[in-house]
C-alpha atoms as a PDB file:
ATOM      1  CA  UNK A   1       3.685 -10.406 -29.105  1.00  0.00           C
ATOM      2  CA  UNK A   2       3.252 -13.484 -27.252  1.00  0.00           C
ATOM      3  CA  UNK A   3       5.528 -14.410 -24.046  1.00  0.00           C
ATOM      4  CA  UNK A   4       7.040 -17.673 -24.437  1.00  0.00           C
ATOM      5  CA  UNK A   5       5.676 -19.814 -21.722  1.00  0.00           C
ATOM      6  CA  UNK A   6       8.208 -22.134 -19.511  1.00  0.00           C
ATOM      7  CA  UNK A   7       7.458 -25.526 -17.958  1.00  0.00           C
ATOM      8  CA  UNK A   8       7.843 -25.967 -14.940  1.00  0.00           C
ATOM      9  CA  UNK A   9       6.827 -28.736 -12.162  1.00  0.00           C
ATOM     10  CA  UNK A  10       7.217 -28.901  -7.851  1.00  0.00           C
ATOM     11  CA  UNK A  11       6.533 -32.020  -5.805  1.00  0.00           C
ATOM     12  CA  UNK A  12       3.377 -32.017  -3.488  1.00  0.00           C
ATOM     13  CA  UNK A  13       2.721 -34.215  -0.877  1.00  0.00           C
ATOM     14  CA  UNK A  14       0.349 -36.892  -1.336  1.00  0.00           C
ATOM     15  CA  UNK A  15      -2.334 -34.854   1.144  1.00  0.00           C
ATOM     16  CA  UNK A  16      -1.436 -31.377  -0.652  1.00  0.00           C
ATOM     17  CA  UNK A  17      -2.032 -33.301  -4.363  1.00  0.00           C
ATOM     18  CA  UNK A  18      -5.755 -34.633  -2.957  1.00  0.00           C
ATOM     19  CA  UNK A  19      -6.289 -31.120  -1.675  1.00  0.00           C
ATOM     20  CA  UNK A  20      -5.344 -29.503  -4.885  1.00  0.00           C
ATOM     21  CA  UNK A  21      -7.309 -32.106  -6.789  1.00  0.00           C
ATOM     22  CA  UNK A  22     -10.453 -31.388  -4.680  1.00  0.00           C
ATOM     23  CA  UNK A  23      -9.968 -27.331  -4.954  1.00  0.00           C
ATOM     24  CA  UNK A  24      -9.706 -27.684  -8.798  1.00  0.00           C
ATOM     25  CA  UNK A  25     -12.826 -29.744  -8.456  1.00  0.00           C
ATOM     26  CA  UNK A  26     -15.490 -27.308  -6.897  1.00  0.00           C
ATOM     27  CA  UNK A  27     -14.132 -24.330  -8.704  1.00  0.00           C
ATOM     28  CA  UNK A  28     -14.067 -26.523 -12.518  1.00  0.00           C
ATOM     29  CA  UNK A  29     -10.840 -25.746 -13.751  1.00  0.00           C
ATOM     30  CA  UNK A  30      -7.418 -27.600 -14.235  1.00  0.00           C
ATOM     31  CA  UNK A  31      -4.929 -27.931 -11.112  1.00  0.00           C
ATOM     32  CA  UNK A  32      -2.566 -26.553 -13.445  1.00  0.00           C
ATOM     33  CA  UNK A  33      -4.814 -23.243 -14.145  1.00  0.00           C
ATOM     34  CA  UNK A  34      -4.767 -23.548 -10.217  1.00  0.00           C
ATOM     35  CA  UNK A  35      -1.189 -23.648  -9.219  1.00  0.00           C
ATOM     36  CA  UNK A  36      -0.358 -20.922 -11.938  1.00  0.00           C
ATOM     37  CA  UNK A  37      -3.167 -18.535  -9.858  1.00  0.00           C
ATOM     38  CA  UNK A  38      -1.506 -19.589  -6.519  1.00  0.00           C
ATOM     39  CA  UNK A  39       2.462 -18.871  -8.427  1.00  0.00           C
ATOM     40  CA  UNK A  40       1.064 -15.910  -9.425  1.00  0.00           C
ATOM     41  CA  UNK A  41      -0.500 -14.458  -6.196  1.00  0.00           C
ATOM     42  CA  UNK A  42       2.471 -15.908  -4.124  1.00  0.00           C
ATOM     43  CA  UNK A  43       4.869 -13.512  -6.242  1.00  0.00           C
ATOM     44  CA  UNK A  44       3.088 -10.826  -6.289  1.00  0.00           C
ATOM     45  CA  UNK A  45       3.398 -11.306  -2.356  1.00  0.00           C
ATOM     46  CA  UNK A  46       6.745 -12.399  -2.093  1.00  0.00           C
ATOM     47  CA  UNK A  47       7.904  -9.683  -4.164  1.00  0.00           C
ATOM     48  CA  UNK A  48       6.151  -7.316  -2.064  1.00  0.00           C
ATOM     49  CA  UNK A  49       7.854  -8.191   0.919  1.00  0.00           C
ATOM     50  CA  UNK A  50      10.998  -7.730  -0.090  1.00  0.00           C
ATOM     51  CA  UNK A  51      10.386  -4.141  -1.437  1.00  0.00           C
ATOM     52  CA  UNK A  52       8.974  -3.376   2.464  1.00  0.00           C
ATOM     53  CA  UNK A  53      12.222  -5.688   3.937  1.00  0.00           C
ATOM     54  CA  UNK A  54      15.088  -3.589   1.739  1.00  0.00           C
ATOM     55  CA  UNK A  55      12.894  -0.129   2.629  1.00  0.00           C
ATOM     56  CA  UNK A  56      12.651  -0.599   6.234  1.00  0.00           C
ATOM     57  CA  UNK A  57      16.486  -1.653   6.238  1.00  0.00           C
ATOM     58  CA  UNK A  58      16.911   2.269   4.418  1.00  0.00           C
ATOM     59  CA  UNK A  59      18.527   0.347   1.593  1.00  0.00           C
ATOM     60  CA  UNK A  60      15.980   1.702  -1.031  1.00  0.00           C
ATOM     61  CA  UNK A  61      13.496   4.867  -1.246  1.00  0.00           C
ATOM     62  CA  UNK A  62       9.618   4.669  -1.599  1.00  0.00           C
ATOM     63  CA  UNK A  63      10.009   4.959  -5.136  1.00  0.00           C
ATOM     64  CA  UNK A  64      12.735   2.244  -5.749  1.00  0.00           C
ATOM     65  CA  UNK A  65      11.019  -0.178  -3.380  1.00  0.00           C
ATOM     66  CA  UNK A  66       7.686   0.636  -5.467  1.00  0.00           C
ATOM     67  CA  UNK A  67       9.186   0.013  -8.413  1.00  0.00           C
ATOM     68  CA  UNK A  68      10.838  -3.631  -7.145  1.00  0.00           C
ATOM     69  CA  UNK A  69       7.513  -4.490  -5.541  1.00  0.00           C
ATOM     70  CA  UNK A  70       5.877  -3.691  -9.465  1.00  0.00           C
ATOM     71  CA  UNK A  71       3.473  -1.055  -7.845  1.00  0.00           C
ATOM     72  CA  UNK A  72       3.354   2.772  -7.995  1.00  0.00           C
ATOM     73  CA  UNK A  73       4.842   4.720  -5.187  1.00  0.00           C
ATOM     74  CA  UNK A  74       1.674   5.852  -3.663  1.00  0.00           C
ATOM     75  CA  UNK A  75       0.103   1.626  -3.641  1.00  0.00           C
ATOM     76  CA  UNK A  76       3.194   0.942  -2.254  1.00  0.00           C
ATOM     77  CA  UNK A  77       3.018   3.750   0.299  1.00  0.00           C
ATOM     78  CA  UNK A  78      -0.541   2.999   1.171  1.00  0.00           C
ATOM     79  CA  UNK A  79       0.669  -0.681   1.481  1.00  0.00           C
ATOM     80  CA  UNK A  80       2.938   0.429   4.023  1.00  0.00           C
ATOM     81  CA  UNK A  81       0.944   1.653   5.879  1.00  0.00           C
ATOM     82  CA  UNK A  82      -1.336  -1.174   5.623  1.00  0.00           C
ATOM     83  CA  UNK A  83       1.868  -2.467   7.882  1.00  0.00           C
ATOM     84  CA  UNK A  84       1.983   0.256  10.108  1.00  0.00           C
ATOM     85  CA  UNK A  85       4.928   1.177   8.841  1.00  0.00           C
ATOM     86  CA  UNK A  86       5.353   5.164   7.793  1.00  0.00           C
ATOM     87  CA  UNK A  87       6.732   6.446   4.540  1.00  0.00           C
ATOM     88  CA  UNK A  88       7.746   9.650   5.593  1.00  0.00           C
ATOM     89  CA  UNK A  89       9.118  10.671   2.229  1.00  0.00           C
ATOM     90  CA  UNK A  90       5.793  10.269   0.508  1.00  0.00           C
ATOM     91  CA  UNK A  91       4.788  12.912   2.745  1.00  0.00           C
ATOM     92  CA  UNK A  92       4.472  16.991   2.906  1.00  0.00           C
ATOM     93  CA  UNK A  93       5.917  17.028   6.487  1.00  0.00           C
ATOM     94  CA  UNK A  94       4.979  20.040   7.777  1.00  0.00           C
ATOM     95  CA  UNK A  95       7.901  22.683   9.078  1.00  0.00           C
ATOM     96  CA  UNK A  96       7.275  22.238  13.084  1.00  0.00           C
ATOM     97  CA  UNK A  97       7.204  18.324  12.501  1.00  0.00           C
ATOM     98  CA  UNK A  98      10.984  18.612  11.328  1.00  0.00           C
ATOM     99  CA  UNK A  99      11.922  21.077  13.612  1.00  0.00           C
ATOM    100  CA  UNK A 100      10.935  18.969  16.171  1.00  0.00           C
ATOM    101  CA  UNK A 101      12.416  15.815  14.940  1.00  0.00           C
ATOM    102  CA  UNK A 102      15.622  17.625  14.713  1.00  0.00           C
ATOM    103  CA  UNK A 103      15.581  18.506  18.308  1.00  0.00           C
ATOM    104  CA  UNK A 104      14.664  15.270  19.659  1.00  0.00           C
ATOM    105  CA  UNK A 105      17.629  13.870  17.989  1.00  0.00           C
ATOM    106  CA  UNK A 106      19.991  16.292  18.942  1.00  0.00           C
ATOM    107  CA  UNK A 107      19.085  15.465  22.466  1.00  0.00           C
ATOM    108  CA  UNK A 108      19.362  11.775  21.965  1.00  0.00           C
ATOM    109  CA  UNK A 109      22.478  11.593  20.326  1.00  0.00           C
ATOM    110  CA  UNK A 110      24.265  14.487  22.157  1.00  0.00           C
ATOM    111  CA  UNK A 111      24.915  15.630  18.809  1.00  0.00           C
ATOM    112  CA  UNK A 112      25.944  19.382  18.443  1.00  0.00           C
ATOM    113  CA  UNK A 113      25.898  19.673  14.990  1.00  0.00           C
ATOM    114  CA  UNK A 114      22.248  18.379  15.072  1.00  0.00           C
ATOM    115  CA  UNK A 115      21.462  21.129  17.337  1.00  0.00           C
ATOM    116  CA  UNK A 116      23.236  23.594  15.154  1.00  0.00           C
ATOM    117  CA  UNK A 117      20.700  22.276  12.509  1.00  0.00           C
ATOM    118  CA  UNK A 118      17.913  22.892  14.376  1.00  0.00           C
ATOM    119  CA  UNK A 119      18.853  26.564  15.123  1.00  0.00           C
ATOM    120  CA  UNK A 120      19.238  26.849  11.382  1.00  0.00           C
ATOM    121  CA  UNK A 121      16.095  25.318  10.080  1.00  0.00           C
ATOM    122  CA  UNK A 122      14.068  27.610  12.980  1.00  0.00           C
ATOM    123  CA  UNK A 123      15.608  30.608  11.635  1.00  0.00           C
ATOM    124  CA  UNK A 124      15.010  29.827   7.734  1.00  0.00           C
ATOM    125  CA  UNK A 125      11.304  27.796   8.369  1.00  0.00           C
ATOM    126  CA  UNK A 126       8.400  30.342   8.521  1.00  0.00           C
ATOM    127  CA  UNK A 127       6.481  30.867  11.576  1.00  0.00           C
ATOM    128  CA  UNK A 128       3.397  28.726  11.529  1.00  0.00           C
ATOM    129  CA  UNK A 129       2.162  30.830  14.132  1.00  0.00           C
ATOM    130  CA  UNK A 130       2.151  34.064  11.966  1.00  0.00           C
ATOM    131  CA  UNK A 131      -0.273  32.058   9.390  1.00  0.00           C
ATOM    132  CA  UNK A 132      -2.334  29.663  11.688  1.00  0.00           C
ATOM    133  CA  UNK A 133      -2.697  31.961  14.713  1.00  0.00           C
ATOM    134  CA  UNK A 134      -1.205  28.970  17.448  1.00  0.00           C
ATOM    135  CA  UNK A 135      -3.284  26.488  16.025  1.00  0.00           C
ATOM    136  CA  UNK A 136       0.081  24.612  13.939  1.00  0.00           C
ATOM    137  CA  UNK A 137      -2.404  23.872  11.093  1.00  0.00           C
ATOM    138  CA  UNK A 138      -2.807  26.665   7.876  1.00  0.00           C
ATOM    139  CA  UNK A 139      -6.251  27.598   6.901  1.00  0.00           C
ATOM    140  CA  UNK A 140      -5.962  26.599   3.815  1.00  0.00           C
ATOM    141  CA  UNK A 141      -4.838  23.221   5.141  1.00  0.00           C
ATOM    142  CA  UNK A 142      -7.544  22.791   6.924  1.00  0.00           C
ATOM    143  CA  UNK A 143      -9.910  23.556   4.363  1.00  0.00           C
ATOM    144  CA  UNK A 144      -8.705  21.125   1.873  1.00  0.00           C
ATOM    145  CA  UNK A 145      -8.747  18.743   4.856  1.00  0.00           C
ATOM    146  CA  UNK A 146     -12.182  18.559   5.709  1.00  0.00           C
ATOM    147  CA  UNK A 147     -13.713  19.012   1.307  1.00  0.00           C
ATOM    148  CA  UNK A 148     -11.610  15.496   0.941  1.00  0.00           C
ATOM    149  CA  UNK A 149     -12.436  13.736   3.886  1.00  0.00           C
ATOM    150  CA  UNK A 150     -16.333  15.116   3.090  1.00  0.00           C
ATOM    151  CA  UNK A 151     -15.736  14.250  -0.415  1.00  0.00           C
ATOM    152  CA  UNK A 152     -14.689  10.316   0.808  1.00  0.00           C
ATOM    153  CA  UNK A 153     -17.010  10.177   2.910  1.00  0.00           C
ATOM    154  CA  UNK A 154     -20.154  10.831   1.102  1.00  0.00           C
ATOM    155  CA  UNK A 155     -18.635   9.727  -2.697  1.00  0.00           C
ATOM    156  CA  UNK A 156     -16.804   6.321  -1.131  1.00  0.00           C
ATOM    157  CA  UNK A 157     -14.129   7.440  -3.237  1.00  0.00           C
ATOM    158  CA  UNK A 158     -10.767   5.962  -3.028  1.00  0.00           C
ATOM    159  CA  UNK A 159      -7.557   8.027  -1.744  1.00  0.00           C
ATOM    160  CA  UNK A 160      -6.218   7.774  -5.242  1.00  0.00           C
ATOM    161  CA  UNK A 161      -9.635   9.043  -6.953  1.00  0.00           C
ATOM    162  CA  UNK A 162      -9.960  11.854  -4.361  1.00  0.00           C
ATOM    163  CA  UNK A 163      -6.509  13.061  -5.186  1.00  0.00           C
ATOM    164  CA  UNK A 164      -6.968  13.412  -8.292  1.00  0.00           C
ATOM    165  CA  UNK A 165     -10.476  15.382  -7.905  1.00  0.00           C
ATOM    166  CA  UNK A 166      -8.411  17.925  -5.510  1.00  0.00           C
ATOM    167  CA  UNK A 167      -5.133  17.887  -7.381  1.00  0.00           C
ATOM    168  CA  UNK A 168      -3.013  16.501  -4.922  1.00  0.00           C
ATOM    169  CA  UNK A 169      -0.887  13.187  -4.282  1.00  0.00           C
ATOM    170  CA  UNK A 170      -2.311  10.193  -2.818  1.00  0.00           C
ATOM    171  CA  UNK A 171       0.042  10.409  -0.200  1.00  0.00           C
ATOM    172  CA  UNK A 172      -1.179  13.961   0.550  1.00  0.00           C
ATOM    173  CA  UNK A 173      -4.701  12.987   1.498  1.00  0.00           C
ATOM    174  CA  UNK A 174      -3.522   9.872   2.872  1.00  0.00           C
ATOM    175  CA  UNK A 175      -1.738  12.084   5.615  1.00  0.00           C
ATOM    176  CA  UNK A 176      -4.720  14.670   5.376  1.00  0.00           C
ATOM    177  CA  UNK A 177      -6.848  11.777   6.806  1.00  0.00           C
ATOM    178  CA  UNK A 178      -4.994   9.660   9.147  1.00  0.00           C
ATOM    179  CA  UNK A 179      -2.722  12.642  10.660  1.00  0.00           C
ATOM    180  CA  UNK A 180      -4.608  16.020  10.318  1.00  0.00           C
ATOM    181  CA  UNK A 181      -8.602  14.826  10.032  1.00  0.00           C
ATOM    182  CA  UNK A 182      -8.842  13.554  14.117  1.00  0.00           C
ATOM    183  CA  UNK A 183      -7.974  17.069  15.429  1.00  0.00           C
ATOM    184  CA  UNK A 184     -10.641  18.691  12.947  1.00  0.00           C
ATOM    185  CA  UNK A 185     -13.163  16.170  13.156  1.00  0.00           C
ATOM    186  CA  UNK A 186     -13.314  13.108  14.884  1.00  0.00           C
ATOM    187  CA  UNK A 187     -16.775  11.968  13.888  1.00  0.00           C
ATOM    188  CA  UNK A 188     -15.486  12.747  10.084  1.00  0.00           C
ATOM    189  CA  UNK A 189     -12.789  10.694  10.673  1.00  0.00           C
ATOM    190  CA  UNK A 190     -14.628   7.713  12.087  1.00  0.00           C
ATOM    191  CA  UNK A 191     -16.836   7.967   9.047  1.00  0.00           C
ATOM    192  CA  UNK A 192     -14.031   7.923   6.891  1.00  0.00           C
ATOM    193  CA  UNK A 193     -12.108   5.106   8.539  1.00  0.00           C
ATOM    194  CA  UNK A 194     -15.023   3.207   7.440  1.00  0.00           C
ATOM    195  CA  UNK A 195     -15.622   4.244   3.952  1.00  0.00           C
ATOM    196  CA  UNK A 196     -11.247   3.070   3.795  1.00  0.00           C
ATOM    197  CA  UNK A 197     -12.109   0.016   5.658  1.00  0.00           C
ATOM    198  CA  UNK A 198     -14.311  -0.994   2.839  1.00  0.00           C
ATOM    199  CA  UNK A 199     -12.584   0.046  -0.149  1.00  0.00           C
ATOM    200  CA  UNK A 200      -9.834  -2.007   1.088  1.00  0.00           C
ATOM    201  CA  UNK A 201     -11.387  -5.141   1.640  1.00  0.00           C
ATOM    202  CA  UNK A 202     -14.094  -4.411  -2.027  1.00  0.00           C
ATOM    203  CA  UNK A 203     -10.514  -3.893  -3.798  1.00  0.00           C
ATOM    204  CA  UNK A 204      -9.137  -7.208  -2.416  1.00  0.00           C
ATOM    205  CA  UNK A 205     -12.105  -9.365  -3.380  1.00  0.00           C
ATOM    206  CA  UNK A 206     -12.047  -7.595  -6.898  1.00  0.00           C
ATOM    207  CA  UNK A 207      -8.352  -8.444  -6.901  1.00  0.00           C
ATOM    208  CA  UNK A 208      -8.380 -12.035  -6.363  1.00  0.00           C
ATOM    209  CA  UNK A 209     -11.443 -12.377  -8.201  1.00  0.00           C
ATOM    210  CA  UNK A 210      -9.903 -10.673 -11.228  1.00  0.00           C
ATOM    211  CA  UNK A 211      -7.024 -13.415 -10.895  1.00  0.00           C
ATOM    212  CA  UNK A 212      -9.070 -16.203 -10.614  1.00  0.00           C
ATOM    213  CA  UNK A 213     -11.080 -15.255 -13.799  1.00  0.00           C
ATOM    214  CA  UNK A 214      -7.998 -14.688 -15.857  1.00  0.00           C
ATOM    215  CA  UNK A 215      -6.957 -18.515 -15.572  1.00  0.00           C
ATOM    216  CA  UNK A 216     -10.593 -19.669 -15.609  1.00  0.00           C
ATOM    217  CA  UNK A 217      -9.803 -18.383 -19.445  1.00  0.00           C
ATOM    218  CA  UNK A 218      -6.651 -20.663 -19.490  1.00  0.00           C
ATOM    219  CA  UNK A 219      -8.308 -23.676 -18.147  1.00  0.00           C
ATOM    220  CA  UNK A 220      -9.387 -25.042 -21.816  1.00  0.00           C
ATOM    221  CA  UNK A 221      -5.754 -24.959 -22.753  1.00  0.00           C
ATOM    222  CA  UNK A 222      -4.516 -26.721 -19.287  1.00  0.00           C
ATOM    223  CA  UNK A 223      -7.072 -29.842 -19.361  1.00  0.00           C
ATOM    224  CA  UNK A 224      -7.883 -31.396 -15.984  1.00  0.00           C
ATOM    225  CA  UNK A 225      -5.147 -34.044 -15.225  1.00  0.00           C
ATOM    226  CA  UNK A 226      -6.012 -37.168 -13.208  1.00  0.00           C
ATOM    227  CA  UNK A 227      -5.215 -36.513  -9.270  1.00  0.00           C
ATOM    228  CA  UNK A 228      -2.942 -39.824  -9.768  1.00  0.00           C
ATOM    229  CA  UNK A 229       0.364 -38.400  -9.134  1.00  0.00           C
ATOM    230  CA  UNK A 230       2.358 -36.523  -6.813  1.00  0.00           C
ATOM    231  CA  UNK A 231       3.859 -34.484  -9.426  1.00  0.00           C
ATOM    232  CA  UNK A 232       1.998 -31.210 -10.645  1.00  0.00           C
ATOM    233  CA  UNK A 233       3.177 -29.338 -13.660  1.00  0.00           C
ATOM    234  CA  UNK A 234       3.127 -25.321 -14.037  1.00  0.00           C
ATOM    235  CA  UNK A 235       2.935 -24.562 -17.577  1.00  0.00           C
END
């Protein structure tokens, strides 16, 4: 089925109507196939930062947010972190990380019933001690740890991709790698950091390239307008 299609128009500036003239120029397509790429990319971004403004505020999960922002939970996760910003509920946190939380908070807030909930979650967690021997990490934690991050590493695999090779979340290896890989590894991890780096930036290039192509398509039914006007339609 095909979406009915709105008009629409915005007033430029007589500098931002030359500009947009010359951009639609040098790349050969219509100003209108232009402004539709630059609608298009602006919501995607606009929409996008609202998901991360109502989950930082705690007034939506990862998932919700994800869902508002039109991405899956783990793109939206990794997008967050992108931010610095951590999505703790994407995330297997391990038993002494809670623990700990639970005490720090207890002793910021004076709170006894915190405390009590501490004392409660020690008693029920099991000992990471018993299965790591002191070291806070499992063996079989560790393991899985360092075949991903070699995996990455040597396949330039994506998080997603390497999740689904090891049968685990994206948001499991992304933890696996930023959190756990340094104490293993640290030359790993720089190598890694690098192989990320680069998927990141090859993925936004492919991104905006795959935009730009898809109203390159649309240009023969948007013909070039005169730059004449100050008036710009969005069809």
């Amino acid at each position: 089925m095909t979406r009915a299609k709105l008009g629409k128009s915005v007033r430029l500036t007589r500098d931002e109507a030359e500009s947009l003239a010359r951009l639609a120029q040098r790349r050969r397509c219509s100003e209108a196939a232009l402004l539709k790429m630059f609608v298009a990319e602006g919501l995607r971004e606009a929409w996008l930062d609202e998901a991360i403004l109502v989950y930082t505020k705690g007034k939506a999960s990862v998932d919700a947010a994800a869902e508002l922002a039109g991405l899956s939970p783990d793109d939206f996760a990794e997008q967050l972190e992108l931010r610095g910003i951590l999505a703790p509920d994407r995330f297997d946190v391990p038993a002494t990380d809670v623990l700990q939380n639970l005490r720090h908070l207890a002793r910021e807030w004076a709170d006894q019933r915190l405390a009590d909930a501490a004392a409660r979650y020690r008693a029920d967690a099991p000992n990471p001690r018993a299965r790591t021997g002191g070291r806070g990490m499992s063996e079989h934690v560790s393991k899985r740890v360092l075949e991903v991050s070699e995996y990455v590493a040597r396949t330039h695999a994506t998080l997603r991709d390497a999740a689904a090779v090891f049968g685990v979340s994206a948001s499991t290896v992304q933890r696996d790698i930023r959190e756990r890989l340094p104490a293993l590894d640290p030359h790993l991890a720089a190598r890694v950091k690098r192989v990320l780096e680069t998927n990141r930036a090859v993925r936004h290039i492919r991104g905006g390239e795959s935009t730009r192509q898809k109203y390159r398509e649309d240009r023969s039914a948007s013909p070039t307008r005169p730059p004449g006007g100050t008036m710009a339609d969005v069809g």
